[in-house]
Protein backbone atom coordinates (compact mmCIF):
# COMPACT_ATOMS: atom_id res chain seq x y z
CA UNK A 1 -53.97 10.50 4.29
CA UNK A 2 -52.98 14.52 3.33
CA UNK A 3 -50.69 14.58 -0.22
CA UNK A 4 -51.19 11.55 -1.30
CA UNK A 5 -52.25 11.19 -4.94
CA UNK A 6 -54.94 8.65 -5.72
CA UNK A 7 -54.97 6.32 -8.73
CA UNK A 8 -51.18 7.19 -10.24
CA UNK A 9 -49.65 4.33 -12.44
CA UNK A 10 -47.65 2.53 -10.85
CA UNK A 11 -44.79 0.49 -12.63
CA UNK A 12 -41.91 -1.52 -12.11
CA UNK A 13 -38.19 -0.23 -12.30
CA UNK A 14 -36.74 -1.10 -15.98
CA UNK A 15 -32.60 -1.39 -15.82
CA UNK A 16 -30.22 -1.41 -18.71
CA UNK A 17 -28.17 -4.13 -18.66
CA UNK A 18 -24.48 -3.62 -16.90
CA UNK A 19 -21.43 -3.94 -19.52
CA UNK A 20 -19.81 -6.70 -18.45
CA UNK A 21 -16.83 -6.63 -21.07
CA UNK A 22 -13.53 -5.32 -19.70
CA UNK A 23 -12.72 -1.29 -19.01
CA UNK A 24 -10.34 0.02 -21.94
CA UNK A 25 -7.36 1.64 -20.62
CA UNK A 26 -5.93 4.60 -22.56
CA UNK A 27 -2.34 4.89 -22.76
CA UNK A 28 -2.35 8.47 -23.70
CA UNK A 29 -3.83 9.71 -19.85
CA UNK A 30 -0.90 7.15 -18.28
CA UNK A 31 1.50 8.99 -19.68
CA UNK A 32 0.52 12.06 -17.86
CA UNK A 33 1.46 10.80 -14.40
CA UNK A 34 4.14 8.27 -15.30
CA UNK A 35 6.91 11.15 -14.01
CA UNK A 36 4.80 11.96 -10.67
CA UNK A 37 7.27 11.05 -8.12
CA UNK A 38 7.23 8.60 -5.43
CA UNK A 39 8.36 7.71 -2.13
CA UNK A 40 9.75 4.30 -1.78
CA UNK A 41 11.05 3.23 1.94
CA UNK A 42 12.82 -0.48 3.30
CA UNK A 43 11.55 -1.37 6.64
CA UNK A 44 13.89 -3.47 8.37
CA UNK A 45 12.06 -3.32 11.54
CA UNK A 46 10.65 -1.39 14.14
CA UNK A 47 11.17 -1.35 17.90
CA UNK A 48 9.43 1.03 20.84
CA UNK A 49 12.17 2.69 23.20
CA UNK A 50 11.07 4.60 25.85
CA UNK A 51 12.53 9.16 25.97
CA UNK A 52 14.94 7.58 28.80
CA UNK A 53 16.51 5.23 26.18
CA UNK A 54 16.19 6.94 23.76
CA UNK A 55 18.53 9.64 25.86
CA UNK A 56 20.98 7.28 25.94
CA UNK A 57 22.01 6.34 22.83
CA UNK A 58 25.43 7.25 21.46
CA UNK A 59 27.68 6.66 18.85
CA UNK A 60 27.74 2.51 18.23
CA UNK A 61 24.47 1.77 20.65
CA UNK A 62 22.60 -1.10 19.09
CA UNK A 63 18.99 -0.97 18.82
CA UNK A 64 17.67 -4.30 18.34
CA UNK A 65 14.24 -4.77 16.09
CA UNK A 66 11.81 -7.09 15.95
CA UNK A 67 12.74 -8.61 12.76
CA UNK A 68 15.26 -11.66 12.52
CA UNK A 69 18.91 -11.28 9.84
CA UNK A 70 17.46 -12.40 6.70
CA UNK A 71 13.60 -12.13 7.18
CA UNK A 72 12.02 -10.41 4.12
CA UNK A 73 11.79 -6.20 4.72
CA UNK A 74 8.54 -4.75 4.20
CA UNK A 75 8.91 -2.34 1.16
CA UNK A 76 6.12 0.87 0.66
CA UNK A 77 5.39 3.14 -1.38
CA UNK A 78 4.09 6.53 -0.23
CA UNK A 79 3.97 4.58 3.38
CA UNK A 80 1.45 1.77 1.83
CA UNK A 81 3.13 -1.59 2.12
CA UNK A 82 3.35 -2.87 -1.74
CA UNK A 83 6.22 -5.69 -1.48
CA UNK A 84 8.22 -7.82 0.11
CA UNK A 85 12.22 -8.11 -0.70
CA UNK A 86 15.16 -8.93 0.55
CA UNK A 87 18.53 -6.53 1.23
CA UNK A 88 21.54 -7.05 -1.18
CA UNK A 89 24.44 -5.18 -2.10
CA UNK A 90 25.41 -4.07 -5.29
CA UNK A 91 28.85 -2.27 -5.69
CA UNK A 92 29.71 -1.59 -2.05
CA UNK A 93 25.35 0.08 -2.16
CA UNK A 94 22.69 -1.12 -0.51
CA UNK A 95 19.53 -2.73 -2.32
CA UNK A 96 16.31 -4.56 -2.46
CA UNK A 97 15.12 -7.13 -4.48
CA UNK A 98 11.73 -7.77 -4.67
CA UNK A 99 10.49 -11.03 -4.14
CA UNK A 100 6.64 -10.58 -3.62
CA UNK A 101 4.13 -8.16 -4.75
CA UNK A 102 1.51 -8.25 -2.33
CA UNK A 103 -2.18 -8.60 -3.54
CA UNK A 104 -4.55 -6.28 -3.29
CA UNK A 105 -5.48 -8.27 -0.12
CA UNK A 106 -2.45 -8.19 1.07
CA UNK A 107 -2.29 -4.38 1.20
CA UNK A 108 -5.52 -3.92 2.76
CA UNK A 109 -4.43 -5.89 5.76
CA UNK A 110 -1.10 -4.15 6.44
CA UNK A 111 -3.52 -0.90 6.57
CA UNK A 112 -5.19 -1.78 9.61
């Protein structure tokens, strides 16, 4: 065989040892992003209409969703599903309390 170098020392592979202790976070670099903004949404469900009914919706139509009253609302951030809460009201306002943080799991699912 052509480029192939005869009697070179061969030897196995030597690895350091992974650090296994945990990663030290530095509070300093948090603070640079801890004013970034984002979005937060409540879904409360969703639906598919078709342009025809969609055309015919006025003032006071009901569009029904697939959620039941009461059922927990999906809560994202930046459109990733984070949480699950339910509606309140505060002070004649709308809210959500959360009632769930979904694990990391969780979140990977809802992405499909």
């Amino acid at each position: 065989m052509q480029g192939m170098a005869a009697n070179v020392p061969v030897q196995p592979a030597q690895f350091i040892p992974l650090n296994t202790q945990p990663v030290q976070v530095n509070d300093a670099n948090i603070g640079l992003i801890l004013d970034v903004p984002l979005s937060v949404t409540v879904e409360l469900g969703r639906t598919n209409k078709s342009i025809k009914e969609i055309l015919e919706l006025t003032n006071g139509s009901i569009v029904e969703l697939d959620k039941l009253a009461g059922e927990p609302v999906d809560i994202n951030v930046n459109g990733k599903f984070l949480a699950k809460g339910e509606v309140v009201v505060i002070d004649e306002n709308f809210g959500v309390r959360i009632t769930e943080i979904a694990s990391p799991a969780e979140r990977a699912a809802k992405l499909q």
